[in-house]
N, C-alpha and C. Protein backbone atom coordinates (compact mmCIF):
# COMPACT_ATOMS: atom_id res chain seq x y z
N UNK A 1 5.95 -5.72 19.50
CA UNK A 1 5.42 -5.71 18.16
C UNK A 1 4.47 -6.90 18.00
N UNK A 2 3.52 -6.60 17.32
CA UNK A 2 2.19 -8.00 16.81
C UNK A 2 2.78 -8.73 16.11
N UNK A 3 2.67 -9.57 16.40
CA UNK A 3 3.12 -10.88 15.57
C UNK A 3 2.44 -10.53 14.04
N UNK A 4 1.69 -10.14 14.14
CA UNK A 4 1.22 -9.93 12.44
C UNK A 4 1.48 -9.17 11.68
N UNK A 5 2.87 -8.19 12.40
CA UNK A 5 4.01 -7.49 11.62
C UNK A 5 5.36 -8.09 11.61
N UNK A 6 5.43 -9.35 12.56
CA UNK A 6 6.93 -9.57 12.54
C UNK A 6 7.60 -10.62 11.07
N UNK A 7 6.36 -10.53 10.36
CA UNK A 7 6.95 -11.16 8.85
C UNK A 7 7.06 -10.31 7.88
N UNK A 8 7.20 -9.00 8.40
CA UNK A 8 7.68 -7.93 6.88
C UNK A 8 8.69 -8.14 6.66
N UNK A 9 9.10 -8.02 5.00
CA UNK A 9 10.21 -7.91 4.64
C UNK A 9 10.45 -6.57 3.76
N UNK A 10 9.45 -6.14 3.68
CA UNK A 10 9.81 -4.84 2.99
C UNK A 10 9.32 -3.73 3.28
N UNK A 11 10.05 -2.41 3.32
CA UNK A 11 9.85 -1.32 3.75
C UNK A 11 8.42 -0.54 3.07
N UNK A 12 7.70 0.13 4.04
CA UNK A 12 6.37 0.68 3.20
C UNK A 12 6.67 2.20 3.66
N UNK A 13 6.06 2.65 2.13
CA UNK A 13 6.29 4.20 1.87
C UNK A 13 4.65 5.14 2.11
N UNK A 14 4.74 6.20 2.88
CA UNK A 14 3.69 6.88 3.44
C UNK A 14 3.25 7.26 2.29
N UNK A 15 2.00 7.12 1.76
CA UNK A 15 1.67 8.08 0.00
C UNK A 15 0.26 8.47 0.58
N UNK A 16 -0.44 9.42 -0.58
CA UNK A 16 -1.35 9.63 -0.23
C UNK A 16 -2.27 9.41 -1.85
N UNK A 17 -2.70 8.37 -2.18
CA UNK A 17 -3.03 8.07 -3.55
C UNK A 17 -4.19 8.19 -3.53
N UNK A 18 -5.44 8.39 -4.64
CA UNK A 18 -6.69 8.11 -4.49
C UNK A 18 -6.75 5.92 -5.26
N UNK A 19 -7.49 5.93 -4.77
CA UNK A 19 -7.75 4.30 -5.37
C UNK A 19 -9.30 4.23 -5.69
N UNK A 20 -9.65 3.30 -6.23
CA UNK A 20 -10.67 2.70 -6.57
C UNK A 20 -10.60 1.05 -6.02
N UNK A 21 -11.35 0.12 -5.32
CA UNK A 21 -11.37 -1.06 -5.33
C UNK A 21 -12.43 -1.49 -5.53
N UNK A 22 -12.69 -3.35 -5.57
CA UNK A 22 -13.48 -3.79 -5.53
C UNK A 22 -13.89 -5.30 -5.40
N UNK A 23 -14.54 -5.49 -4.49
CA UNK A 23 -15.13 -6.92 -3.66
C UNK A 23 -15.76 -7.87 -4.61
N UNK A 24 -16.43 -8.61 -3.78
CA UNK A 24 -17.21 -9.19 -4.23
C UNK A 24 -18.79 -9.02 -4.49
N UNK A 25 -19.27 -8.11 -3.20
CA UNK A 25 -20.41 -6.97 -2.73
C UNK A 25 -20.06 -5.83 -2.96
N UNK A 26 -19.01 -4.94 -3.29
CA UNK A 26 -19.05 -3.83 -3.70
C UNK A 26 -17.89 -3.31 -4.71
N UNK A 27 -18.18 -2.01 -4.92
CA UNK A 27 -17.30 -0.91 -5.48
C UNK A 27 -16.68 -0.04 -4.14
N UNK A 28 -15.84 0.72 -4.55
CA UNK A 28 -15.57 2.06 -3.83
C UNK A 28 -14.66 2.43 -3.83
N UNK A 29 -14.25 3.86 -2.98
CA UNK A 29 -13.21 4.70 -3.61
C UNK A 29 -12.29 4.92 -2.30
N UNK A 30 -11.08 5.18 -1.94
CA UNK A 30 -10.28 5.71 -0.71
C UNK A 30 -9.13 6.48 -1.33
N UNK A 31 -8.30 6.47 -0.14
CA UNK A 31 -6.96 6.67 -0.29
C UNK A 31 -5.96 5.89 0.27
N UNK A 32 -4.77 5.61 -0.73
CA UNK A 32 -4.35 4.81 -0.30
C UNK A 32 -2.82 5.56 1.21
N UNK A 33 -3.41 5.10 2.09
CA UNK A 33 -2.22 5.23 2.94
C UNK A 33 -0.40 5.11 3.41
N UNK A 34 -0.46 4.04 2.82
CA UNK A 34 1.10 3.43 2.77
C UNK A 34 1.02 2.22 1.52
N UNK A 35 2.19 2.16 1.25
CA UNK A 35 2.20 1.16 0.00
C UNK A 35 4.11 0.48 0.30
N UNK A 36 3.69 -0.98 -0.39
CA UNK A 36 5.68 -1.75 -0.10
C UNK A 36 5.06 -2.63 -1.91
N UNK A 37 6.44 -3.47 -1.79
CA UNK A 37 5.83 -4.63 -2.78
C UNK A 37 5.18 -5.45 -2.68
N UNK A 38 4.74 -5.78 -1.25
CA UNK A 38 3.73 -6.53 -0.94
C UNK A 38 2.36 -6.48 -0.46
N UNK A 39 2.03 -5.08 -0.47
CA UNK A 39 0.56 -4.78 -0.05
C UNK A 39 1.06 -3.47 0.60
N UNK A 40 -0.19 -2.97 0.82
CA UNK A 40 -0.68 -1.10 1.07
C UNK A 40 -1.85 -1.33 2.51
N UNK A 41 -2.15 0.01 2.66
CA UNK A 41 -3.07 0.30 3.66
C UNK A 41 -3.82 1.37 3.02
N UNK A 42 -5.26 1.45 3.28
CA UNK A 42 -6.33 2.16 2.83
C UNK A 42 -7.03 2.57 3.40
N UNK A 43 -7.15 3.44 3.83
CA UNK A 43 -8.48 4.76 4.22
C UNK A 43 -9.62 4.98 3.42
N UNK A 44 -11.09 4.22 4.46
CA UNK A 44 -12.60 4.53 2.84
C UNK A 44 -13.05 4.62 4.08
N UNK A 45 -14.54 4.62 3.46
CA UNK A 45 -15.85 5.22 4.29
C UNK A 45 -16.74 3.12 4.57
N UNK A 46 -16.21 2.25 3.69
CA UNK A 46 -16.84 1.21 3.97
C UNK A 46 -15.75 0.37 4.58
N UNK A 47 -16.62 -0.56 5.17
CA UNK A 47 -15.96 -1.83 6.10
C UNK A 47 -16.18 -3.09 5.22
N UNK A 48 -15.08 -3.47 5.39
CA UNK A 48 -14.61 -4.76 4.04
C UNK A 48 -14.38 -5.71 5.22
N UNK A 49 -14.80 -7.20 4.89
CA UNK A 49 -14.73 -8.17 6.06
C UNK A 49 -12.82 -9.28 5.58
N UNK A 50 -12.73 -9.40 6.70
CA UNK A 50 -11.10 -9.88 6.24
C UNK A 50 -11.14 -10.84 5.81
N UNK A 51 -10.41 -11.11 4.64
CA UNK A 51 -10.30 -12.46 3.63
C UNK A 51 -11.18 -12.12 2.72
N UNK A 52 -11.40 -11.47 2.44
CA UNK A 52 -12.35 -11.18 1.19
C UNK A 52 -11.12 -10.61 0.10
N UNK A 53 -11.48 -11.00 -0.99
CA UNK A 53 -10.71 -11.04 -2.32
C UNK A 53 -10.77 -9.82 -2.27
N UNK A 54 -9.76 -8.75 -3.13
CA UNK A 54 -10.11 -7.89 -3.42
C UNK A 54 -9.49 -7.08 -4.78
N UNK A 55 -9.82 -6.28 -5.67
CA UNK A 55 -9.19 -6.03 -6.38
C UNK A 55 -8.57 -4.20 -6.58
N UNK A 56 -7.41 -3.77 -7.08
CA UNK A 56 -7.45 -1.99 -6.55
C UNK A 56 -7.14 -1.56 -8.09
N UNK A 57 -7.30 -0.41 -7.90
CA UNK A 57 -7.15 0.19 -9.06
C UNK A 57 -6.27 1.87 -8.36
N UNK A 58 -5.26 1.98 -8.01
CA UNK A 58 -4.05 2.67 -7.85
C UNK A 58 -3.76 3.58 -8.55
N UNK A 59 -4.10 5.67 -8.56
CA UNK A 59 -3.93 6.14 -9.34
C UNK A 59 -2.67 6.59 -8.76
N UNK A 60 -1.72 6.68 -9.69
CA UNK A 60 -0.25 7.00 -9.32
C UNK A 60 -0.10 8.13 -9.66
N UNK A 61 0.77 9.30 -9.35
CA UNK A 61 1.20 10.58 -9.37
C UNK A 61 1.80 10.53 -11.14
N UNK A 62 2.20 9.52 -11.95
CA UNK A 62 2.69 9.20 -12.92
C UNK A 62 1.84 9.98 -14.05
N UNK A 63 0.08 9.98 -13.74
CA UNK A 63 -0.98 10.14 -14.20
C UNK A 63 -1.13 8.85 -15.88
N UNK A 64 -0.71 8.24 -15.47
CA UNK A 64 -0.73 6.88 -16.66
C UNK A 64 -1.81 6.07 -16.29
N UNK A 65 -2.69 5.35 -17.21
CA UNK A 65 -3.69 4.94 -16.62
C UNK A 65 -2.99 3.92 -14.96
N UNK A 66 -3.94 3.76 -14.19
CA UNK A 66 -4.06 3.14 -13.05
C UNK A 66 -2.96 1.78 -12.99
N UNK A 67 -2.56 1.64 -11.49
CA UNK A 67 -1.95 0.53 -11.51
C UNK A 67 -3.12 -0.39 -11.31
N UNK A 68 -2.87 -1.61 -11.41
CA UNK A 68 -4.32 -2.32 -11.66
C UNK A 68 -3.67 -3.31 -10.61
N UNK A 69 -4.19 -3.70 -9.50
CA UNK A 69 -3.96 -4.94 -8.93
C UNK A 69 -5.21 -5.84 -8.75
N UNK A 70 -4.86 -6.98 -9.55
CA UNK A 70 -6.43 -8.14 -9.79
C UNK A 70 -6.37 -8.71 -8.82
N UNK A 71 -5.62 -9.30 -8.03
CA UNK A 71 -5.60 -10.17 -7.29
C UNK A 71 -4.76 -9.54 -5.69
N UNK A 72 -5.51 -9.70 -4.88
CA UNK A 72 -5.51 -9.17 -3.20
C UNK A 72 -6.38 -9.50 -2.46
N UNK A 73 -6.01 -9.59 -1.00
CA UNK A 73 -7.05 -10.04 -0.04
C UNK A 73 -6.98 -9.13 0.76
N UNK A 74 -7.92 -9.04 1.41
CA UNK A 74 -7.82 -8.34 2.93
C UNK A 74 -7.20 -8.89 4.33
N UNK A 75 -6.22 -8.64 4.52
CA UNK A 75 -5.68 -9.19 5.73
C UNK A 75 -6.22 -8.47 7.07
N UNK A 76 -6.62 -6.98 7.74
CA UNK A 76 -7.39 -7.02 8.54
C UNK A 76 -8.22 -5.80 8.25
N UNK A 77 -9.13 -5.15 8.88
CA UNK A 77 -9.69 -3.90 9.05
C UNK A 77 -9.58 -3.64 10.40
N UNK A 78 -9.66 -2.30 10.29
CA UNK A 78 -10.39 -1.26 11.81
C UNK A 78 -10.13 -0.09 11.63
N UNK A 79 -11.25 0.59 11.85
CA UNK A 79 -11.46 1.96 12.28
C UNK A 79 -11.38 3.21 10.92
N UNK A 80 -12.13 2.23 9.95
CA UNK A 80 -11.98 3.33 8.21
C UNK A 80 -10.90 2.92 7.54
N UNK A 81 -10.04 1.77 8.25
CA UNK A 81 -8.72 1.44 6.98
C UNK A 81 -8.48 0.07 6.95
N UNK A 82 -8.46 -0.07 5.36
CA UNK A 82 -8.30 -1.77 6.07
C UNK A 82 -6.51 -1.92 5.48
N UNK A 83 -5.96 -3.32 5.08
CA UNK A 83 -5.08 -3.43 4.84
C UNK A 83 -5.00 -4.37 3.44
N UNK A 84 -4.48 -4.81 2.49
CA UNK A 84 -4.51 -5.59 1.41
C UNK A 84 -3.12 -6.41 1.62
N UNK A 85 -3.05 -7.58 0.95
CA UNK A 85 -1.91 -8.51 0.63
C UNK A 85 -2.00 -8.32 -0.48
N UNK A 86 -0.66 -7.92 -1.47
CA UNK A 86 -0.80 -8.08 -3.11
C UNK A 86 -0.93 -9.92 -3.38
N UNK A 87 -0.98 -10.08 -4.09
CA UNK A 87 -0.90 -11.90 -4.38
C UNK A 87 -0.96 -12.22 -5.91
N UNK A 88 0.34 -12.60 -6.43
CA UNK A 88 0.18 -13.06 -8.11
C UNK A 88 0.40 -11.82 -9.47
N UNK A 89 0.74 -10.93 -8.44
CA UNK A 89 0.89 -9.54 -9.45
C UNK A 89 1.84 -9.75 -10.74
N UNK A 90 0.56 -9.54 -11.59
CA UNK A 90 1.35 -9.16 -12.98
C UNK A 90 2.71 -8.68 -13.42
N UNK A 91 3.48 -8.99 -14.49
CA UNK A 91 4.80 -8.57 -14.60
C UNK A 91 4.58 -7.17 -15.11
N UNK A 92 3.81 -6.25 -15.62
CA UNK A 92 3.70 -5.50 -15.97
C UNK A 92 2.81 -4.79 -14.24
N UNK A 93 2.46 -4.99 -13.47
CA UNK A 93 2.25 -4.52 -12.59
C UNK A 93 3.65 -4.36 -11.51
N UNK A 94 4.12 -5.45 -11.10
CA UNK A 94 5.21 -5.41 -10.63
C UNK A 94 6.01 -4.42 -11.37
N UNK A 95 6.56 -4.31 -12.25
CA UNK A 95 7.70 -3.19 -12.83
C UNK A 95 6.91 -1.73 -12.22
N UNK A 96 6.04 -1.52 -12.63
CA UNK A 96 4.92 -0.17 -12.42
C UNK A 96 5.00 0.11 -11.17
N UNK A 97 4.88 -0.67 -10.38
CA UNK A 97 5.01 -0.67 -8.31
C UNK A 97 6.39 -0.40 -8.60
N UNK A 98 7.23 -1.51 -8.60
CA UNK A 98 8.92 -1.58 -8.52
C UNK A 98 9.37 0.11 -8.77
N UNK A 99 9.06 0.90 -10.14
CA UNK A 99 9.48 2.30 -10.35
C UNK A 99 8.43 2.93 -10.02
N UNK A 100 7.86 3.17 -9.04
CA UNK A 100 7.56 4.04 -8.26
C UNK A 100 7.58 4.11 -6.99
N UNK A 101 8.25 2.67 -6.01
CA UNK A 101 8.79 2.50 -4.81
C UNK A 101 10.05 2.66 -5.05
N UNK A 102 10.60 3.21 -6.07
CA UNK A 102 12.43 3.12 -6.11
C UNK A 102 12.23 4.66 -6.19
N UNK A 103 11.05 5.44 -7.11
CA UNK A 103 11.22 6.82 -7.51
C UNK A 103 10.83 7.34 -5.67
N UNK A 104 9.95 6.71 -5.04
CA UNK A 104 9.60 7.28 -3.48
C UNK A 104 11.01 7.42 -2.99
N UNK A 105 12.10 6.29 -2.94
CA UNK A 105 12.81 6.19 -1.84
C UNK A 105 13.84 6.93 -2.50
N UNK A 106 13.85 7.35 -3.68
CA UNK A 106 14.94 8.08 -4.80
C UNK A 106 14.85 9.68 -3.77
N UNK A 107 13.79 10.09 -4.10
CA UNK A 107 12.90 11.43 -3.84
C UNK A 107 13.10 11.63 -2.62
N UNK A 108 13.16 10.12 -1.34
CA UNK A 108 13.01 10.72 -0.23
C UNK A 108 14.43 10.93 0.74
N UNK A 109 15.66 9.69 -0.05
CA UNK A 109 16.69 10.11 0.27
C UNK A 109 17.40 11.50 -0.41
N UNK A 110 16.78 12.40 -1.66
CA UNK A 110 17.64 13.53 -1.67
C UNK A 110 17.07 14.15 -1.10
N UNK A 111 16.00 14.13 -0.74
CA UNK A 111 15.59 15.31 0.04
C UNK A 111 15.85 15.63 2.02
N UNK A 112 16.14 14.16 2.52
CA UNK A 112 16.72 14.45 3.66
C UNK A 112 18.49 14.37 3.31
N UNK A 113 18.79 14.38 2.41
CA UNK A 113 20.28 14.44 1.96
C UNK A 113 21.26 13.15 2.79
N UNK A 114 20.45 11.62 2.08
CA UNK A 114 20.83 10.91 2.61
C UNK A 114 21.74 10.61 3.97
N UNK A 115 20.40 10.95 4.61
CA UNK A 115 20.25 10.78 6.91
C UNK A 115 19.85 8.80 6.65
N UNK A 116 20.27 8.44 7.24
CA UNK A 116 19.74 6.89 7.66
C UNK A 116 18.45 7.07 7.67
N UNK A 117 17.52 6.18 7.47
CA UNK A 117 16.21 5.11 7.17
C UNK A 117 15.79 5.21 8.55
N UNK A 118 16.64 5.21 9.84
CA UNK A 118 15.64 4.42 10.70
C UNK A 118 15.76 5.96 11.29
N UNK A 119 14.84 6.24 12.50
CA UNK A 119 14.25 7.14 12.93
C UNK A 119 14.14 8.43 12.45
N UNK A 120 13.78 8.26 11.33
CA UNK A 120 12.83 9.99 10.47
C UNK A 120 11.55 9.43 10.24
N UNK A 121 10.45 9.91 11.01
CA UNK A 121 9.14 9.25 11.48
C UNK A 121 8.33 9.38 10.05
N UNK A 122 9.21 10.76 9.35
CA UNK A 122 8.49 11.25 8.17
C UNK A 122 8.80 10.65 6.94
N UNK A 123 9.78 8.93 7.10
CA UNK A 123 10.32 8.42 5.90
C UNK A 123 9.27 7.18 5.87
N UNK A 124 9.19 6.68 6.48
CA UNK A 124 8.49 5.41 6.15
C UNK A 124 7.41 5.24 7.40
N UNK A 125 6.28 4.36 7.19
CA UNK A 125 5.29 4.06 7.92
C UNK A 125 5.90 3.16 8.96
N UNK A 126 5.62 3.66 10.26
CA UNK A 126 5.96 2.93 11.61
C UNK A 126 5.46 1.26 11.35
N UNK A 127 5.91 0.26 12.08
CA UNK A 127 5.67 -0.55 11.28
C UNK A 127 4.56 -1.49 13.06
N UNK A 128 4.45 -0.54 13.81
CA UNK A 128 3.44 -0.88 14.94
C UNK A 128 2.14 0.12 14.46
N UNK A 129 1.74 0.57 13.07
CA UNK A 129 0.61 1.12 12.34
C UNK A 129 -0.20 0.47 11.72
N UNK A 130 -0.47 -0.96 11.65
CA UNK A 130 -1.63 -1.76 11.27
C UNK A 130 -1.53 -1.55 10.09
N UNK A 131 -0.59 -1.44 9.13
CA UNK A 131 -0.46 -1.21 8.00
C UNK A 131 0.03 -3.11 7.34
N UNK A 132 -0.85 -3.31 5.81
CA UNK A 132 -0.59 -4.69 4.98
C UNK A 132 0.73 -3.88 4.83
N UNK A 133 1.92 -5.98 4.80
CA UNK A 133 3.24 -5.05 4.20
C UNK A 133 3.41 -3.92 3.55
């Protein structure tokens, strides 16, 4: 494993969200790939350089306006996805993430009729996937 996964502490959930973000040089739109409480992974058409601030705008299945995250960086890119660090998230953002990573793992243990966490490839993002926590 990369050393630049061996500091997760929290489990990330496979989603398939649309997002909106935005830099310092740009706008733009993806999907978001995997998501934890500490940062997501994103699929776009532009290349974002790492360490660049960034901000997302998270449309959730909830259909309530957007989760809003102001504050994020880019921890790496390659190949159409990059990765984000959350950093400083709002208390009203945090709760909004918090119930909808509890409603994922709610949803995903009845539906394999609570099987263990570790090897169902289809529960959580492999964590050798270049995915931000």
């Amino acid at each position: 494993m990369s050393s630049r996964f061996s500091h997760r502490l929290y489990l990330r959930y496979a989603v398939q969200y649309p997002i909106i973000f935005g830099a310092s040089f740009c706008v733009g739109e993806g999907h978001l790939l995997d998501l934890s409480f500490r940062g997501c992974s994103i699929h776009c058409d532009r290349r974002l350089p790492v360490g660049e601030p960034v901000r997302l705008g998270v449309l959730l299945p909830d259909r309530a306006k957007a989760l809003s995250i102001e504050n994020g960086i880019i921890k790496w890119a390659q190949d159409g996805r990059f990765g984000v660090e959350f950093l400083d998230l709002s208390l009203d953002t945090r709760q909004r993430l918090n119930r909808e990573l509890r409603g994922a793992l709610i949803h995903r243990l009845e539906r394999r009729g609570h099987e263990p966490f570790i090897g169902g490839k289809d529960e959580f993002v492999n964590y050798d996937e270049g995915s931000a926590n």
